[in-house]
C-alpha atoms as a PDB file:
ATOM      1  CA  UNK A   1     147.466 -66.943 -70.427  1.00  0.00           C
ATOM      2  CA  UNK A   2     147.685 -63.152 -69.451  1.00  0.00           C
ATOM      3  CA  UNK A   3     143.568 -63.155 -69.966  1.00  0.00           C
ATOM      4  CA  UNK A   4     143.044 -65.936 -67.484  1.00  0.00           C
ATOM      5  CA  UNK A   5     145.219 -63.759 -64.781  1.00  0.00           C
ATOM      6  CA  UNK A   6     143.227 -61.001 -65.773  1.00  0.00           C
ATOM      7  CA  UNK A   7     139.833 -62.680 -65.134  1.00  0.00           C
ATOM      8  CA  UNK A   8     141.584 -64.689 -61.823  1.00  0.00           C
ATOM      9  CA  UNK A   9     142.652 -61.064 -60.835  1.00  0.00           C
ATOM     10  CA  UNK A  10     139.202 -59.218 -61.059  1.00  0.00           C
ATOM     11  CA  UNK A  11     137.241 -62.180 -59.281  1.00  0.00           C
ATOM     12  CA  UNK A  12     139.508 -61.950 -56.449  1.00  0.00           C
ATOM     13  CA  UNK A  13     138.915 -58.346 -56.437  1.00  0.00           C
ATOM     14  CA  UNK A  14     135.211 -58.518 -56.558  1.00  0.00           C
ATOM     15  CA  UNK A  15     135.199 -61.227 -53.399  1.00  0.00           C
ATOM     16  CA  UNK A  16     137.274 -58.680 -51.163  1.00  0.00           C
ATOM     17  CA  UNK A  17     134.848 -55.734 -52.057  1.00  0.00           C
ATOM     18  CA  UNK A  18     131.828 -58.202 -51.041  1.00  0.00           C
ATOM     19  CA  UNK A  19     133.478 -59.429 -48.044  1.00  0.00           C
ATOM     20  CA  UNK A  20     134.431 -55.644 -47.406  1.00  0.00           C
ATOM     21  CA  UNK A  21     130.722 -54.677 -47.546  1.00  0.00           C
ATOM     22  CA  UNK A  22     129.586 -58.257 -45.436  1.00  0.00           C
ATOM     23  CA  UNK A  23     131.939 -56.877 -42.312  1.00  0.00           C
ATOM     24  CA  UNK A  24     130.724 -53.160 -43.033  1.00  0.00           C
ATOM     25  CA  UNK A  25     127.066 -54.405 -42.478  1.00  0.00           C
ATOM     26  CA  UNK A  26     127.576 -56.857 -39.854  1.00  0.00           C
ATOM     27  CA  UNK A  27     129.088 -53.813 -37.666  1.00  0.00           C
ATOM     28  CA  UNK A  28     126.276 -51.116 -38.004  1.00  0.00           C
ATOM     29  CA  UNK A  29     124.525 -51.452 -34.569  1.00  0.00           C
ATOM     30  CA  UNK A  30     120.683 -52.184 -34.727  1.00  0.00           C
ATOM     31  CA  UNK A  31     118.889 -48.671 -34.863  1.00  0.00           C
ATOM     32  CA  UNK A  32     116.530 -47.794 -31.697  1.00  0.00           C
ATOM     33  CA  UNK A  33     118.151 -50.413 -29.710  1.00  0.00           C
ATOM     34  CA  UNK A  34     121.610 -48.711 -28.631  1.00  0.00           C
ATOM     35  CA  UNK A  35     121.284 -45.747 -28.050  1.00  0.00           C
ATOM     36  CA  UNK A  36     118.603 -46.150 -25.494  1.00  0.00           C
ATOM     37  CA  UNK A  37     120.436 -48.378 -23.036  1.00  0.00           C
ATOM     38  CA  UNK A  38     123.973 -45.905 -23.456  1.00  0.00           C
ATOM     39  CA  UNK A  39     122.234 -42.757 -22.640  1.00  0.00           C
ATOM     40  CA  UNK A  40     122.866 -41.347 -18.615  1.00  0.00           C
ATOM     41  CA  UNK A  41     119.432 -39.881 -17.545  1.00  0.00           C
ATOM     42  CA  UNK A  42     121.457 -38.353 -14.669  1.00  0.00           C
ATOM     43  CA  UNK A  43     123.482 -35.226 -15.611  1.00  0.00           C
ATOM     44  CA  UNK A  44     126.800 -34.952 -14.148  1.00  0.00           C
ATOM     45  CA  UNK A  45     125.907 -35.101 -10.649  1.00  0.00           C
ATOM     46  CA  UNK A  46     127.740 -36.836  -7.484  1.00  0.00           C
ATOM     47  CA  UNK A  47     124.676 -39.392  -7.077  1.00  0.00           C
ATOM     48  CA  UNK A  48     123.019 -41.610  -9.897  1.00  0.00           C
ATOM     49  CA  UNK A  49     120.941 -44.670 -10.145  1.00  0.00           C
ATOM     50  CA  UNK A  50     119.396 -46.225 -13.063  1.00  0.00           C
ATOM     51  CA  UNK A  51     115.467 -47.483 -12.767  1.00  0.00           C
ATOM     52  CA  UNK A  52     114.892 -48.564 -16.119  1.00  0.00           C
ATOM     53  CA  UNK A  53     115.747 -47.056 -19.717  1.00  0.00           C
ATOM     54  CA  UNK A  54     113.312 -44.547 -18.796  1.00  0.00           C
ATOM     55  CA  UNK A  55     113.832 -43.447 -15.649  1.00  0.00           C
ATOM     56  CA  UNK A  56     116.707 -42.388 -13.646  1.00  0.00           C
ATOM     57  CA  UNK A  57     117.203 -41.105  -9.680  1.00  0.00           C
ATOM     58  CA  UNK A  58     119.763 -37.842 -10.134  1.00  0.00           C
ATOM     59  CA  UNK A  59     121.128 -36.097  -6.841  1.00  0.00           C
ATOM     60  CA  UNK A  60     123.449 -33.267  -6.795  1.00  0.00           C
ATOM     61  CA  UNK A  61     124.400 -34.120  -2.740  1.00  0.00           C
ATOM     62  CA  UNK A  62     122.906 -35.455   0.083  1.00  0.00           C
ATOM     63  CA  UNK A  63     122.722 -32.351   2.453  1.00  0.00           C
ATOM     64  CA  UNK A  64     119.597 -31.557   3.556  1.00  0.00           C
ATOM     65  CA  UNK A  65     117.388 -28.810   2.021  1.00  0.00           C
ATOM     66  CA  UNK A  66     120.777 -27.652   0.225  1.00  0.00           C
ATOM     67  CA  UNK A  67     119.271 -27.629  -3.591  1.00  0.00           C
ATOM     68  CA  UNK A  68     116.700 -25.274  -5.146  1.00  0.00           C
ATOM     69  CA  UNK A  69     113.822 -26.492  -7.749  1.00  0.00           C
ATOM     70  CA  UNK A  70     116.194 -25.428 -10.750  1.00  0.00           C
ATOM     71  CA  UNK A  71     119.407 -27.553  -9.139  1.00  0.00           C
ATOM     72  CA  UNK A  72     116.744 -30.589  -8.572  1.00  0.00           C
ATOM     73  CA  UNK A  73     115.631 -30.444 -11.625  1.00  0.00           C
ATOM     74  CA  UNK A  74     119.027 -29.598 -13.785  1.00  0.00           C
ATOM     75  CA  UNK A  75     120.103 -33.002 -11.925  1.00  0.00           C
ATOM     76  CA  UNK A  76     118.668 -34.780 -14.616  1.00  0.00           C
ATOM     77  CA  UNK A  77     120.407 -34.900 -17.956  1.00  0.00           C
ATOM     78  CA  UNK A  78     118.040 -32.408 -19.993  1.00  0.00           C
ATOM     79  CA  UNK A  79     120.397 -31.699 -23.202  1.00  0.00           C
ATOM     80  CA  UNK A  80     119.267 -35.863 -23.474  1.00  0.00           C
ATOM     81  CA  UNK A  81     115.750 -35.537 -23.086  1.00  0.00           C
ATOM     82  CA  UNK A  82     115.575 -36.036 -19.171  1.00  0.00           C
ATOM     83  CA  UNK A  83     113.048 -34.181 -16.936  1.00  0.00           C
ATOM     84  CA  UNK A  84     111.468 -34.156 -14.181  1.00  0.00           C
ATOM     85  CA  UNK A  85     108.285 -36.646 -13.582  1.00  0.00           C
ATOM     86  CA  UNK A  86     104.608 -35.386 -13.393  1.00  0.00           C
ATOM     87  CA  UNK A  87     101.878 -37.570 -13.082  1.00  0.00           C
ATOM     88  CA  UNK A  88     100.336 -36.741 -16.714  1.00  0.00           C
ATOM     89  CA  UNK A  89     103.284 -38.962 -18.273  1.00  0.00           C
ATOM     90  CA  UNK A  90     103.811 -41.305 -15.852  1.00  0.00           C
ATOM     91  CA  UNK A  91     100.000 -42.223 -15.603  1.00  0.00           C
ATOM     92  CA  UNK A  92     101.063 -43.658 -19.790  1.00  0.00           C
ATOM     93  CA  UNK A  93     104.357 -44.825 -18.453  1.00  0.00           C
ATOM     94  CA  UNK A  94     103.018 -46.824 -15.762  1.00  0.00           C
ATOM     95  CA  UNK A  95     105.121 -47.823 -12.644  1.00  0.00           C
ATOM     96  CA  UNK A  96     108.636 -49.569 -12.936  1.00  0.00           C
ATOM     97  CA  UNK A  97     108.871 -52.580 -11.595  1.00  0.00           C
ATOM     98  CA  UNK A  98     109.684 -53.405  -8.062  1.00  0.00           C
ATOM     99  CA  UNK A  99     113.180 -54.905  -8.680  1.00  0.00           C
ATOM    100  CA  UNK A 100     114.340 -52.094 -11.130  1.00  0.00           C
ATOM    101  CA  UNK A 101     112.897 -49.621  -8.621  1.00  0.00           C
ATOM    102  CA  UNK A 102     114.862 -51.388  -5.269  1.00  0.00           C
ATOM    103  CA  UNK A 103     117.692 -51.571  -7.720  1.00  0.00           C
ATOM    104  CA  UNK A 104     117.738 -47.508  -8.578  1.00  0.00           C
ATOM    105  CA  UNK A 105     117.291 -46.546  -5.090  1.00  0.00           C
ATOM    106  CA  UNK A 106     120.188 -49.115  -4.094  1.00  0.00           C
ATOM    107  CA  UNK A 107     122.633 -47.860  -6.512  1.00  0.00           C
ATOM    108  CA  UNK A 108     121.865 -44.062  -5.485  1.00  0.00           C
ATOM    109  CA  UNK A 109     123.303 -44.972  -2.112  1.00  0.00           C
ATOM    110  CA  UNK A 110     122.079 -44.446   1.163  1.00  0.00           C
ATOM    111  CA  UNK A 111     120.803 -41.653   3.201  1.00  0.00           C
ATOM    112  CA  UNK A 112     118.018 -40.336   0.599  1.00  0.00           C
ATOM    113  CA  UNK A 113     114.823 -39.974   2.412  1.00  0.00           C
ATOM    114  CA  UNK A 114     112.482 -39.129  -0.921  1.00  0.00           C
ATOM    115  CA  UNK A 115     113.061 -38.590  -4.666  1.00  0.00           C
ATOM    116  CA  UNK A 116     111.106 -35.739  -5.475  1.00  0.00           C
ATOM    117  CA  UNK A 117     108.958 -35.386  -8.428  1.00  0.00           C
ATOM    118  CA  UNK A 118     107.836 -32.223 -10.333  1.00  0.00           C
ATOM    119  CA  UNK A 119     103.997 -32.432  -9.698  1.00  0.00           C
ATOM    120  CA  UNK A 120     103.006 -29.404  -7.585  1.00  0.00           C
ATOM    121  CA  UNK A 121     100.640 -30.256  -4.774  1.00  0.00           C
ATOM    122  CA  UNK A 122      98.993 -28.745  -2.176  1.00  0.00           C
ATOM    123  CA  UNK A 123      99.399 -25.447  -2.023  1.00  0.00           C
ATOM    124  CA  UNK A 124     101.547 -24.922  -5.394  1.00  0.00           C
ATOM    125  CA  UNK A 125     101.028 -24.204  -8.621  1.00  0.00           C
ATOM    126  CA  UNK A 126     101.947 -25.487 -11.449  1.00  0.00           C
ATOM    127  CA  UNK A 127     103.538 -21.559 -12.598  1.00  0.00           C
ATOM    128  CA  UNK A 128     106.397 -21.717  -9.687  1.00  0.00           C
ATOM    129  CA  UNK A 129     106.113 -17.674 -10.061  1.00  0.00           C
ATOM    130  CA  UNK A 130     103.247 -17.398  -8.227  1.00  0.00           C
ATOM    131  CA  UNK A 131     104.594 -19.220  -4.950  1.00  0.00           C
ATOM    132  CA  UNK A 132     108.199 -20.770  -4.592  1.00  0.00           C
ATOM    133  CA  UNK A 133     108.560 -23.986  -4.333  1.00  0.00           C
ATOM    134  CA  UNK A 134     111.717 -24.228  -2.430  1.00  0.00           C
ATOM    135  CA  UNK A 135     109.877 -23.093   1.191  1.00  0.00           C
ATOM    136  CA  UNK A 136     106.122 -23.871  -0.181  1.00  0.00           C
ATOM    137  CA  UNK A 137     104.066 -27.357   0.780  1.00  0.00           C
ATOM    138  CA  UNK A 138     104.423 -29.113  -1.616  1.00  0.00           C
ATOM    139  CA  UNK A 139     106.179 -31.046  -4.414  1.00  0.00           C
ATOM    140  CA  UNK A 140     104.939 -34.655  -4.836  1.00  0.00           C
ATOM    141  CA  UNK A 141     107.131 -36.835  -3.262  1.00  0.00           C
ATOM    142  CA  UNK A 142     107.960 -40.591  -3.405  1.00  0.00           C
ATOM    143  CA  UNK A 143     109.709 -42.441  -0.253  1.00  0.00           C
ATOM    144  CA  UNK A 144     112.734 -44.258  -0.622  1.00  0.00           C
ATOM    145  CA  UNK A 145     111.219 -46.672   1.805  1.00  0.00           C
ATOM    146  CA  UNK A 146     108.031 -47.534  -0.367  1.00  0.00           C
ATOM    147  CA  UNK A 147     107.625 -49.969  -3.076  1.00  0.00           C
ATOM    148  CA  UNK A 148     106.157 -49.484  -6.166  1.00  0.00           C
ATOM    149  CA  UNK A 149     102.727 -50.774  -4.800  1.00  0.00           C
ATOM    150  CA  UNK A 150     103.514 -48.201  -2.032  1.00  0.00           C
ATOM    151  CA  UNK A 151     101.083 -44.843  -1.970  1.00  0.00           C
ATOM    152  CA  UNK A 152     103.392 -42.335  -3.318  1.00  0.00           C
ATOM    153  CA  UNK A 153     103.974 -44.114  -6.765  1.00  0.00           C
ATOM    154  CA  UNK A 154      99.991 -44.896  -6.863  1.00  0.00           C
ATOM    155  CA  UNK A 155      99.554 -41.202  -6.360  1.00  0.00           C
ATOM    156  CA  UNK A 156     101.775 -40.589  -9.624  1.00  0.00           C
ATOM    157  CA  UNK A 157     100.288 -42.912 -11.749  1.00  0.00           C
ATOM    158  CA  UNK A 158      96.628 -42.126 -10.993  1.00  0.00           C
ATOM    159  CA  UNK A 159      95.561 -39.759 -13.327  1.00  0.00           C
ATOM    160  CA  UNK A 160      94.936 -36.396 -11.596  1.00  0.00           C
ATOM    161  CA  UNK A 161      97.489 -33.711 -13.203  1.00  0.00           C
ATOM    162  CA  UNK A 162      95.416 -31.257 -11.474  1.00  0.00           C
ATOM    163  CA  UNK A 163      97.973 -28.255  -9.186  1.00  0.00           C
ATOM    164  CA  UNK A 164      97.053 -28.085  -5.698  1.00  0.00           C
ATOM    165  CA  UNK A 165      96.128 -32.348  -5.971  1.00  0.00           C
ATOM    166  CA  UNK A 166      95.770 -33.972  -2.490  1.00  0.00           C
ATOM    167  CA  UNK A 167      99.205 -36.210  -2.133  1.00  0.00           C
ATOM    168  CA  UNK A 168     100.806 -38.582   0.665  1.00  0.00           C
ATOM    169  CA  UNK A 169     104.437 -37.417   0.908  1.00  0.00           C
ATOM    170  CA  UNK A 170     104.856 -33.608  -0.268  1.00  0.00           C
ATOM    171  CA  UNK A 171     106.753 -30.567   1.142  1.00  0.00           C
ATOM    172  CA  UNK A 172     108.903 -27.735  -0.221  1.00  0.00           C
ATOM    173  CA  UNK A 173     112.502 -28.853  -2.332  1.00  0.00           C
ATOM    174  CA  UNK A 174     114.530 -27.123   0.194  1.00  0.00           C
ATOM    175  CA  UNK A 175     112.992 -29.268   3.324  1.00  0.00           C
ATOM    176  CA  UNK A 176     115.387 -29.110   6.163  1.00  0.00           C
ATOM    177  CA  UNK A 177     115.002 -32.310   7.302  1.00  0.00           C
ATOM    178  CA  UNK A 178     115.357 -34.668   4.056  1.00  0.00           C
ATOM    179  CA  UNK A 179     117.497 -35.379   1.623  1.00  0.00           C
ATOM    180  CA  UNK A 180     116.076 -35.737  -1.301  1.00  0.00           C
ATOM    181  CA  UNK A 181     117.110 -37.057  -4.868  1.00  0.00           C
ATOM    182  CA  UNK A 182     114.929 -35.954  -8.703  1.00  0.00           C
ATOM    183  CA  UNK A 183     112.909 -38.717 -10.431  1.00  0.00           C
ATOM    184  CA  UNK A 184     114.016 -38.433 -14.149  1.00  0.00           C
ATOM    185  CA  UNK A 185     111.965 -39.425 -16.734  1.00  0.00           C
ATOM    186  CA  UNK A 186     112.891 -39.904 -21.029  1.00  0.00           C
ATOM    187  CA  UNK A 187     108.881 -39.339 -21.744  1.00  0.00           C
ATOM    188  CA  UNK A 188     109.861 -37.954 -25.613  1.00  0.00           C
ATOM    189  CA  UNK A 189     108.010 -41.072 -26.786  1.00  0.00           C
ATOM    190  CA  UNK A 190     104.937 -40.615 -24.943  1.00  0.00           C
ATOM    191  CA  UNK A 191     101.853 -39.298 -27.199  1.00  0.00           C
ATOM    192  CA  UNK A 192     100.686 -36.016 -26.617  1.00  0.00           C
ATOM    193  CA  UNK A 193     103.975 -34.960 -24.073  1.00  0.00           C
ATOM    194  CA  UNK A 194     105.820 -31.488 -23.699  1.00  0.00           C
ATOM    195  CA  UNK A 195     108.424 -30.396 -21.461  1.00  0.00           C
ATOM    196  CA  UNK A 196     107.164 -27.812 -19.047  1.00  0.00           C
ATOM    197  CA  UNK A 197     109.575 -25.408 -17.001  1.00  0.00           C
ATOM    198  CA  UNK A 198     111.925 -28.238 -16.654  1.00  0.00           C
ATOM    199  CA  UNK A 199     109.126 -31.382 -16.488  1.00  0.00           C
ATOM    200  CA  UNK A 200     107.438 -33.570 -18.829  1.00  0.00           C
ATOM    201  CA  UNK A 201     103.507 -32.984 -19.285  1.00  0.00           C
END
């Protein structure tokens, strides 16, 4: 009699350990999928809107030629792998698409004129030592008013990385006329890519 408890005892043991470890397993989150989706390319700034996993529109305020080139670019959420956007990764990235861009713009809010890239144009170089970019033409920029088939996002998926690159909406970060918001961009998983002064290459 006491055996069959014994072996009626242990069974019943074993079962709750396996159910245990079912329930344990069934809660672990599928890796590469989460943490994706949960991370805020915008760092902790007054004005956010999410494009796509990938990119992000990041604005510390909305007065006009108030931020510098560091405060643009420290608008996106660095310590997670969020830069500013050059052409060199987003030619491999490739344009959003038009509803997730609308839908970034729209949850930034109004009264942004352009989202600035980091892509020096013009007159700049790429070393922002040599000529400042906060009262220098120009920083590549995209209009809030243009779609993705629109001439500034052709410009930043076409290929030429080259400084001093001919571009349709550029000017100086501190602008006195605009208001302008930073085009963040997660481009760790893009082959050959490095973060440059604060932008991915």
């Amino acid at each position: 009699m006491n055996k069959f408890l014994i072996s009626i005892s242990i069974s019943v043991l074993s079962f709750g350990v396996l159910a245990d470890t079912f329930e344990l397993v069934k809660s672990i989150p599928e890796m590469g999928t989460s943490r994706v989706s949960e991370v805020n390319g915008c760092a902790n700034v007054a004005f956010k809107g999410k494009i796509n996993n990938l990119l992000w529109v990041c604005a510390p305020d909305k007065t006009k030629g108030n931020n510098n080139f560091l405060q643009m670019a420290e608008s996106c959420n660095e310590e997670q792998g969020f830069h500013l956007a050059t052409v060199s990764v987003m030619t491999k990235i490739g344009v959003p698409s038009q509803s997730d861009w609308a839908k970034g713009v729209s949850l930034l809010g109004p009264g942004f004129d352009y989202i600035v890239t980091g892509q020096p144009t013009r007159s700049l170089f790429w070393d922002r030592t040599i000529l400042p970019y906060e009262t220098t033409n120009g920083v590549g920029y995209l209009s809030t008013n243009d779609g993705v088939t629109g001439a500034g996002w052709q410009a930043l998926t076409d290929g030429v990385t080259a400084e001093h690159r001919m571009w349709p909406f550029a000017n100086s970060v501190e602008y006195p006329t605009v208001s302008l918001a930073s085009l963040c961009v997660d481009a760790s998983s893009v082959s050959s890519s490095y973060v440059y002064d604060h932008r991915w290459r």
